[in-house]
PDB file of N, CA and C in Angstrom:
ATOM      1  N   UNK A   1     -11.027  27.317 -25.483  1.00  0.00           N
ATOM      2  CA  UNK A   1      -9.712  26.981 -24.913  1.00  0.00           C
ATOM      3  C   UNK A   1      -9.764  27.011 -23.389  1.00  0.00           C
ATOM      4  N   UNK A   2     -10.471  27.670 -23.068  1.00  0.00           N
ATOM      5  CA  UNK A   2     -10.599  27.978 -21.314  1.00  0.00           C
ATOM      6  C   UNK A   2     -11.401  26.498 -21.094  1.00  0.00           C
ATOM      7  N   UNK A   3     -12.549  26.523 -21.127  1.00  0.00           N
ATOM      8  CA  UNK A   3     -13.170  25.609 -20.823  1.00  0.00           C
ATOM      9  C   UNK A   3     -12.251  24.054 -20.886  1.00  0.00           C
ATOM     10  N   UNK A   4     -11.254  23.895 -21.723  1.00  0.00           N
ATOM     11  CA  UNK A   4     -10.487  22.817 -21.772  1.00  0.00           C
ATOM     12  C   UNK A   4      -9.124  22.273 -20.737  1.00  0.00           C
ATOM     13  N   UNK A   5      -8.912  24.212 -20.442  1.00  0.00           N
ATOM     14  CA  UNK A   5      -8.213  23.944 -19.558  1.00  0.00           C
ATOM     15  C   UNK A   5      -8.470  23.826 -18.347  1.00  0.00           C
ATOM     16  N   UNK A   6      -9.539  23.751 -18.051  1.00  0.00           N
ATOM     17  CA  UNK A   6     -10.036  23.883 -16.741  1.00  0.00           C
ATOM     18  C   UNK A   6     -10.540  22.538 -16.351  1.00  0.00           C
ATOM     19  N   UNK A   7     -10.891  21.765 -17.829  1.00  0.00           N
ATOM     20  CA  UNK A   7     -11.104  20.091 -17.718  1.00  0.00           C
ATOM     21  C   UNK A   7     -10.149  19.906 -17.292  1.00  0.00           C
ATOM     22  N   UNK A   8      -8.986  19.980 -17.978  1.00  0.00           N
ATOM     23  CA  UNK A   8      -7.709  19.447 -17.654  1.00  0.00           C
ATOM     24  C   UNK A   8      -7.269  19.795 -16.094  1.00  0.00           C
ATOM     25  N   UNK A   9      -7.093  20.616 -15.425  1.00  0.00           N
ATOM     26  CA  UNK A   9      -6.745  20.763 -14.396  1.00  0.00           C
ATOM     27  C   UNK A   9      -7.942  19.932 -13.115  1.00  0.00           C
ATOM     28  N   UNK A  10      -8.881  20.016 -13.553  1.00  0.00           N
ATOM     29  CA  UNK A  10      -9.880  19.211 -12.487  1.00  0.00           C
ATOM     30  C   UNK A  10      -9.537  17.418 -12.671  1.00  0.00           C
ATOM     31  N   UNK A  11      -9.011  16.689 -14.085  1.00  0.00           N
ATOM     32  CA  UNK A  11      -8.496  15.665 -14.422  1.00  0.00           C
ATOM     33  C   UNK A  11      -7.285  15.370 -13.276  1.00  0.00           C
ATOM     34  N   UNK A  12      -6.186  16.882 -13.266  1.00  0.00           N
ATOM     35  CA  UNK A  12      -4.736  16.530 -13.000  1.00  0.00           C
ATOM     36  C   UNK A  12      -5.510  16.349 -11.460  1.00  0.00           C
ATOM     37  N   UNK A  13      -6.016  16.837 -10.917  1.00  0.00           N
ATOM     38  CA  UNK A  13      -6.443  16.842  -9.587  1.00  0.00           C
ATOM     39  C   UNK A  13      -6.835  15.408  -9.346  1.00  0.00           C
ATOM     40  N   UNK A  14      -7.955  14.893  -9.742  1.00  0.00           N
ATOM     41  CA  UNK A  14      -8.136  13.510  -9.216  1.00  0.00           C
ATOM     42  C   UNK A  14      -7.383  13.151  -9.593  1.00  0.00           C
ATOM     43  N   UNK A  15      -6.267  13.089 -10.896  1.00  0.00           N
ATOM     44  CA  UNK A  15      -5.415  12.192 -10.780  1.00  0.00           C
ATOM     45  C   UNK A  15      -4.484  11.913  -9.320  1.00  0.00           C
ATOM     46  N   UNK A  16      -3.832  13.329  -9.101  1.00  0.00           N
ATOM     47  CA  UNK A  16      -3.035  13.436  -7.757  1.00  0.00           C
ATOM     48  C   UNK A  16      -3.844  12.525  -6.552  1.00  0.00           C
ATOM     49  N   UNK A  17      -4.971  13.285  -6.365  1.00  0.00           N
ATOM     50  CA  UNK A  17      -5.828  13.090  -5.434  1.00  0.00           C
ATOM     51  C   UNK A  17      -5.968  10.648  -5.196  1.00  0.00           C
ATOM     52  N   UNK A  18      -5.931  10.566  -6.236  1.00  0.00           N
ATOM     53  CA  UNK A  18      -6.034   8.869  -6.536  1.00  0.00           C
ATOM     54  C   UNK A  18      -4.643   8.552  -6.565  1.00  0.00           C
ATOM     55  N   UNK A  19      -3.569   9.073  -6.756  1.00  0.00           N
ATOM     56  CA  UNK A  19      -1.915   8.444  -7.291  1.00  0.00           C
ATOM     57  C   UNK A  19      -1.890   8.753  -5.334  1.00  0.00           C
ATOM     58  N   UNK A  20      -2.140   9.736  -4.626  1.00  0.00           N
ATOM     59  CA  UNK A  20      -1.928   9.922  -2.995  1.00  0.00           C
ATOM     60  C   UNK A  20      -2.728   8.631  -2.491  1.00  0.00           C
ATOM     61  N   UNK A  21      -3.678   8.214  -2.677  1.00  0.00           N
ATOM     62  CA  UNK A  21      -4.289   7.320  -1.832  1.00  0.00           C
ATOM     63  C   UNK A  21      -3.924   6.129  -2.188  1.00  0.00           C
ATOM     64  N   UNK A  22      -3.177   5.875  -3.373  1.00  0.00           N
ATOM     65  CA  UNK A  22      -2.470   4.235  -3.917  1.00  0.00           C
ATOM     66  C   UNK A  22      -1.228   4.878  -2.757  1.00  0.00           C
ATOM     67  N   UNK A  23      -0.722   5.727  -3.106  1.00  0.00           N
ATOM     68  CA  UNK A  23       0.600   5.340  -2.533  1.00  0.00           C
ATOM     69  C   UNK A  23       0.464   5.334  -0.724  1.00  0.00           C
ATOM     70  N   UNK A  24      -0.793   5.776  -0.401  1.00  0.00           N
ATOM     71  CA  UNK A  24      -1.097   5.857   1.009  1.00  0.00           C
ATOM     72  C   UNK A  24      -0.869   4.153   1.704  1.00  0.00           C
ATOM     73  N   UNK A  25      -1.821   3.729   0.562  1.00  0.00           N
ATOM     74  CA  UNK A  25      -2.021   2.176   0.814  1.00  0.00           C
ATOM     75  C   UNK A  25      -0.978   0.974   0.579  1.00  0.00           C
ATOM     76  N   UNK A  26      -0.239   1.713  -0.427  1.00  0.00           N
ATOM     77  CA  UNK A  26       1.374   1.310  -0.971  1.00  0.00           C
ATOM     78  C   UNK A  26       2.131   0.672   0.427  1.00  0.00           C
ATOM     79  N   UNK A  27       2.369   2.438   1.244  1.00  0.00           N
ATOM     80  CA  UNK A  27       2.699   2.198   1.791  1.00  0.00           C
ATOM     81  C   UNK A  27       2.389   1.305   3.984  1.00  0.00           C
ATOM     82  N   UNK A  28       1.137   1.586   3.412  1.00  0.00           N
ATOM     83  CA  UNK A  28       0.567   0.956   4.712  1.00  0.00           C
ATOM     84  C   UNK A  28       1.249  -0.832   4.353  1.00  0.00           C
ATOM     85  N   UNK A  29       0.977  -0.935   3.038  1.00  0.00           N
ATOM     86  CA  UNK A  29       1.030  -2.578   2.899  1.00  0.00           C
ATOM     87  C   UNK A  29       2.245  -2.825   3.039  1.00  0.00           C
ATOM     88  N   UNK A  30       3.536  -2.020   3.160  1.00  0.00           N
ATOM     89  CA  UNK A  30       5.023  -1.735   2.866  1.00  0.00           C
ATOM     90  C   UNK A  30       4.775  -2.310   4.417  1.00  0.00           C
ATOM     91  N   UNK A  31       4.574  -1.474   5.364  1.00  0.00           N
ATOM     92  CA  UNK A  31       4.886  -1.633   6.830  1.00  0.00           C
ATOM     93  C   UNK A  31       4.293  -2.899   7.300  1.00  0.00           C
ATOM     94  N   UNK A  32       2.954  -3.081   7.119  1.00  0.00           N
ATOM     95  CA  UNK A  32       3.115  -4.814   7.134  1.00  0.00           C
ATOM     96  C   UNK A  32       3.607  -6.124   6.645  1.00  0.00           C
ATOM     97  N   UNK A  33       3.933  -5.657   5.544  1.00  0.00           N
ATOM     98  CA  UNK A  33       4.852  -6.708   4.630  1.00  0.00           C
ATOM     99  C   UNK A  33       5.955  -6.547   6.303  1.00  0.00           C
ATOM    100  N   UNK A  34       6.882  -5.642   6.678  1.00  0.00           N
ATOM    101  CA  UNK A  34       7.796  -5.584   7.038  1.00  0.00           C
ATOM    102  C   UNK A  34       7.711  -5.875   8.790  1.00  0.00           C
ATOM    103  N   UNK A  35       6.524  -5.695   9.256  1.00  0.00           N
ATOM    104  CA  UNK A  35       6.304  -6.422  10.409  1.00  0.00           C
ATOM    105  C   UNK A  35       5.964  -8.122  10.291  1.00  0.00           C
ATOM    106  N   UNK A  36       5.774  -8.281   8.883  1.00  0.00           N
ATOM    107  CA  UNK A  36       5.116 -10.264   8.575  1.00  0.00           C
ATOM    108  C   UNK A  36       6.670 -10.790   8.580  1.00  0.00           C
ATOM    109  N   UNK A  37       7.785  -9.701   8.029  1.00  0.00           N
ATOM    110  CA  UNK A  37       8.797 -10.196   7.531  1.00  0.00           C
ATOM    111  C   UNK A  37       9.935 -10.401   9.147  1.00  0.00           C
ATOM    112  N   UNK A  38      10.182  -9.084   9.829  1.00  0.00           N
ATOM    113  CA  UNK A  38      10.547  -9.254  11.128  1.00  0.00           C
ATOM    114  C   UNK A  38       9.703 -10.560  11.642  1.00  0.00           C
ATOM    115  N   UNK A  39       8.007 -10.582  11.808  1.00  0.00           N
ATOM    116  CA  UNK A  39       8.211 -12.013  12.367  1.00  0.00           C
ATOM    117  C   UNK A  39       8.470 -13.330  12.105  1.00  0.00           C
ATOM    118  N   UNK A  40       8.532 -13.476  11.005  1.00  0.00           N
ATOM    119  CA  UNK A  40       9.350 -14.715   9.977  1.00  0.00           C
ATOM    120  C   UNK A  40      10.816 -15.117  10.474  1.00  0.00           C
ATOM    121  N   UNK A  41      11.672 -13.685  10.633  1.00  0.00           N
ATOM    122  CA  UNK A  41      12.744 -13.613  10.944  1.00  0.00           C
ATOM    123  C   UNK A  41      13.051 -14.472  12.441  1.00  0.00           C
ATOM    124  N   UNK A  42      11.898 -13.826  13.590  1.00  0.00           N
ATOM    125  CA  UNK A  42      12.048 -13.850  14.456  1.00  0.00           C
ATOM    126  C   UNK A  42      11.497 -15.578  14.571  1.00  0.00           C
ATOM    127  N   UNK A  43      10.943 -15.806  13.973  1.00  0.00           N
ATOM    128  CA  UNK A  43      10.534 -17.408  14.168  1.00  0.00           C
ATOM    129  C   UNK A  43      11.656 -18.226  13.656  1.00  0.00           C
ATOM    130  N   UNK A  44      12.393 -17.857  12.935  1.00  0.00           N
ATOM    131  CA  UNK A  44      13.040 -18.647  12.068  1.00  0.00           C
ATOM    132  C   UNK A  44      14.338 -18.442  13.286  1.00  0.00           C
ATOM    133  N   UNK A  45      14.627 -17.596  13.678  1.00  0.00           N
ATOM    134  CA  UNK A  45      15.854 -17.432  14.786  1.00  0.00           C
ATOM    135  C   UNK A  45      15.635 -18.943  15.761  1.00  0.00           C
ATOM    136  N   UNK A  46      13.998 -18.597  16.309  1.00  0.00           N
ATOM    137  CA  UNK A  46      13.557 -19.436  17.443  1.00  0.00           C
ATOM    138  C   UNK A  46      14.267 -20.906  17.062  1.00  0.00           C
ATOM    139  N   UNK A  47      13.735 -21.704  15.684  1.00  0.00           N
ATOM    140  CA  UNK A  47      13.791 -22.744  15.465  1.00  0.00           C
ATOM    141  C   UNK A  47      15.046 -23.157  15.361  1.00  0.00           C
ATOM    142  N   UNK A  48      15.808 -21.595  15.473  1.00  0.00           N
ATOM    143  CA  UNK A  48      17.152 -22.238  15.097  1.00  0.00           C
ATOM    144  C   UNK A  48      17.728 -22.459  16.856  1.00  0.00           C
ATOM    145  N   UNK A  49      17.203 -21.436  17.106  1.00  0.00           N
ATOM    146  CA  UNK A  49      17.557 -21.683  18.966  1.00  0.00           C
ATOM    147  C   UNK A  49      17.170 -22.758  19.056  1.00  0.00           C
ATOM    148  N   UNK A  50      15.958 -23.419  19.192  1.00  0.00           N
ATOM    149  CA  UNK A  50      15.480 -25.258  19.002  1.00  0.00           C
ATOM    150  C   UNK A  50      16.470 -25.620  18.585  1.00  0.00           C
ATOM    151  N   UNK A  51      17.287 -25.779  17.591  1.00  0.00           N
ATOM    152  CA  UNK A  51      18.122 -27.066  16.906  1.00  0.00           C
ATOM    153  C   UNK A  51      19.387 -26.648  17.847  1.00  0.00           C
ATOM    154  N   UNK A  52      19.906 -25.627  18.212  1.00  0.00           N
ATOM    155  CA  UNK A  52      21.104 -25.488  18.896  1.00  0.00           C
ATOM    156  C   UNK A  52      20.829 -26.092  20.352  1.00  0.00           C
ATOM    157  N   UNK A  53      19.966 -25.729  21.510  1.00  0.00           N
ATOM    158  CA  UNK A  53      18.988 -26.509  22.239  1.00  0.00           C
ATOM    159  C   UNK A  53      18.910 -28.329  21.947  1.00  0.00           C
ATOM    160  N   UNK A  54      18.849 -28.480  21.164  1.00  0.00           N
ATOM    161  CA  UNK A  54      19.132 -30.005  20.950  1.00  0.00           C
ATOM    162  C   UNK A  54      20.563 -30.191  20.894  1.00  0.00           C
ATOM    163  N   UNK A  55      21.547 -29.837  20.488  1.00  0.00           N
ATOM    164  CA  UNK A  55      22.599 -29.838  20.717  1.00  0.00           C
ATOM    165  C   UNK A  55      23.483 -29.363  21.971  1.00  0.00           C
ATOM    166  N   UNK A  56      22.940 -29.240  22.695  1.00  0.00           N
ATOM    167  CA  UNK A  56      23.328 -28.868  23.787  1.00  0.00           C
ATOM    168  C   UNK A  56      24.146 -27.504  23.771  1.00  0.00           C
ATOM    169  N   UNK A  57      24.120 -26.689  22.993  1.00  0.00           N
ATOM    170  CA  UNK A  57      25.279 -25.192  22.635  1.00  0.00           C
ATOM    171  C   UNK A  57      23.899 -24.360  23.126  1.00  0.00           C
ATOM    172  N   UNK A  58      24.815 -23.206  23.738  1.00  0.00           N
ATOM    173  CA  UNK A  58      24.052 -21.890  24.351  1.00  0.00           C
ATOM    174  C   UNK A  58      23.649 -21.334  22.840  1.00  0.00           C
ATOM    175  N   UNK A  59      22.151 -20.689  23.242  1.00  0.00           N
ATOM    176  CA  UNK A  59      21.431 -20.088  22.283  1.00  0.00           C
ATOM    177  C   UNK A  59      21.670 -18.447  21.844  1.00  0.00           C
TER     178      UNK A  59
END
């Protein structure tokens, strides 16, 4: 019984140890998703400043 539990706890460990480094990377990819997405935003503003710019209306 010892010996089993002691598998088990060295298991729960890498598990933690692997579920921390997904979510490390989770979230690294979170913050670039969200800097790709601000600059999308920010381009998409521009083009719209362009079409107002053709129309002669302040941007």
């Amino acid at each position: 019984k010892g010996k089993v539990a002691i598998e088990k706890q060295k298991n729960a460990k890498k598990a933690t140890k692997l579920l921390k480094k997904t979510e490390k990377k989770l979230l690294l990819n979170k913050k670039e998703g969200v800097k790709e997405a601000k600059e999308l935003l920010k381009s998409r503003k521009k083009k719209k400043c362009k079409k107002k710019i053709a129309k002669k209306a302040k941007c």
